[in-house]
Protein backbone atom coordinates (compact mmCIF):
# COMPACT_ATOMS: atom_id res chain seq x y z
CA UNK A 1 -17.36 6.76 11.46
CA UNK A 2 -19.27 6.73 8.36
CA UNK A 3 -20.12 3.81 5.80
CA UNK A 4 -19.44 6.66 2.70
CA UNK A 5 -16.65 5.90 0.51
CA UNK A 6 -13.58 8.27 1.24
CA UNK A 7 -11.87 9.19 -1.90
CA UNK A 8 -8.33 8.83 -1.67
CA UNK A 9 -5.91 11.25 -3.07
CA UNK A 10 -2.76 10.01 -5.68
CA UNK A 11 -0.12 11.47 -3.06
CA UNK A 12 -2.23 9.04 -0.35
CA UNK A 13 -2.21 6.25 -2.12
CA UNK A 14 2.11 6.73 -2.97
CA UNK A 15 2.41 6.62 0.38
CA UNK A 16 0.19 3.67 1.22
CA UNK A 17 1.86 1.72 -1.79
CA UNK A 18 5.21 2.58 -0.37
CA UNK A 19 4.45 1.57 3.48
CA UNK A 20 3.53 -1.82 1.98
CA UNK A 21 6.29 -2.38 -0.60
CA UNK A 22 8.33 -1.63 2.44
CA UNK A 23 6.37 -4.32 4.66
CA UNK A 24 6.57 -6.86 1.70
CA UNK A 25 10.37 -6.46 1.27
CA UNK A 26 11.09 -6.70 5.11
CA UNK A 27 8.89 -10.18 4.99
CA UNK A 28 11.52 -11.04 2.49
CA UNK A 29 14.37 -10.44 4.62
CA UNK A 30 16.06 -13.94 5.51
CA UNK A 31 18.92 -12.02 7.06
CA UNK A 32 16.20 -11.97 10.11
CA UNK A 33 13.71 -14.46 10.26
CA UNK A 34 11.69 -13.01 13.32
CA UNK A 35 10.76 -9.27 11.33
CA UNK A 36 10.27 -11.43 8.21
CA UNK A 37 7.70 -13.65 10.05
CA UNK A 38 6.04 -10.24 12.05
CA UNK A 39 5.35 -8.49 7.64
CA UNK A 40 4.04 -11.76 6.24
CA UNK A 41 0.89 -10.20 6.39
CA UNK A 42 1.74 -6.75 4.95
CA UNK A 43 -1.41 -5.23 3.83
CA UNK A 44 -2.79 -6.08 7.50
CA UNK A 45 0.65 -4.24 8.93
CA UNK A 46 0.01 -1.46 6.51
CA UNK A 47 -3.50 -0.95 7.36
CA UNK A 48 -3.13 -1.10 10.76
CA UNK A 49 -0.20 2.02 10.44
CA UNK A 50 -1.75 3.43 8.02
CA UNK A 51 -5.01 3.91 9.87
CA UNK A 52 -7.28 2.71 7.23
CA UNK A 53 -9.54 -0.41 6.02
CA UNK A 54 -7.36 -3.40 4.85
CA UNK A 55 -10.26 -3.25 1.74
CA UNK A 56 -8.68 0.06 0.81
CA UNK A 57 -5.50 -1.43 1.64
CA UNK A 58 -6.24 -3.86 -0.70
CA UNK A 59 -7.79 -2.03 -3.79
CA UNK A 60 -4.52 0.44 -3.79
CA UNK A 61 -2.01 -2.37 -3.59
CA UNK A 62 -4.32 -4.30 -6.70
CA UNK A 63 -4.05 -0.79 -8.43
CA UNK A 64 -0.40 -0.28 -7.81
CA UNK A 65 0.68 -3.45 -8.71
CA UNK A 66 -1.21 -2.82 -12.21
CA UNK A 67 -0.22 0.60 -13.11
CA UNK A 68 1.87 2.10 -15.30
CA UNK A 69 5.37 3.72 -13.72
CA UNK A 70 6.70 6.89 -13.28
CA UNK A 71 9.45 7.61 -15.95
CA UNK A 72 10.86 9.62 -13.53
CA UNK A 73 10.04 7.49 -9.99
CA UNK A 74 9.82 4.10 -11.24
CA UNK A 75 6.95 4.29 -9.31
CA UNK A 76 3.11 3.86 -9.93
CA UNK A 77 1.33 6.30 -11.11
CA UNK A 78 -2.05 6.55 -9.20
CA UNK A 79 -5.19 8.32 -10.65
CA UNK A 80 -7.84 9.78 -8.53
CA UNK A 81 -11.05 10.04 -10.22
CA UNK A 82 -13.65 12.77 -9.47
CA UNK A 83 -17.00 12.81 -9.16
């Protein structure tokens, strides 16, 4: 594996951002304690099913959290900027 940065496509990141909104909102579940406890740490959980680098976990849920939404999704909108 490679130290080059990967550029990673809108679509990619949607589905990162969702696998972690999902992990965040389980870790909120107090109907049961034991799965909350297991998603406190939901970027790890994501990266680890996600197959990628918590840092890249990181930098899509920073640029998720600050993007505009979707009229039609509700959803971020993620940009992928070329080179």
């Amino acid at each position: 594996m490679s130290n080059r940065s990967v550029d990673i496509h809108s679509q990619t990141k949607k589905m990162i951002f969702s696998v972690y909104s999902y992990f965040k909102k389980l870790s909120k579940d107090s109907t049961n304690p034991e799965v909350a406890n297991f998603f406190l740490q939901a970027q790890q959980k994501t990266s680890e099913a996600c197959g990628i680098s918590i840092g890249s976990v990181k930098r899509i849920t920073s640029e998720g959290s600050k993007a505009p939404l979707d009229p039609e999704t509700e959803e971020p909108k993620f940009t992928v900027f070329s080179s």
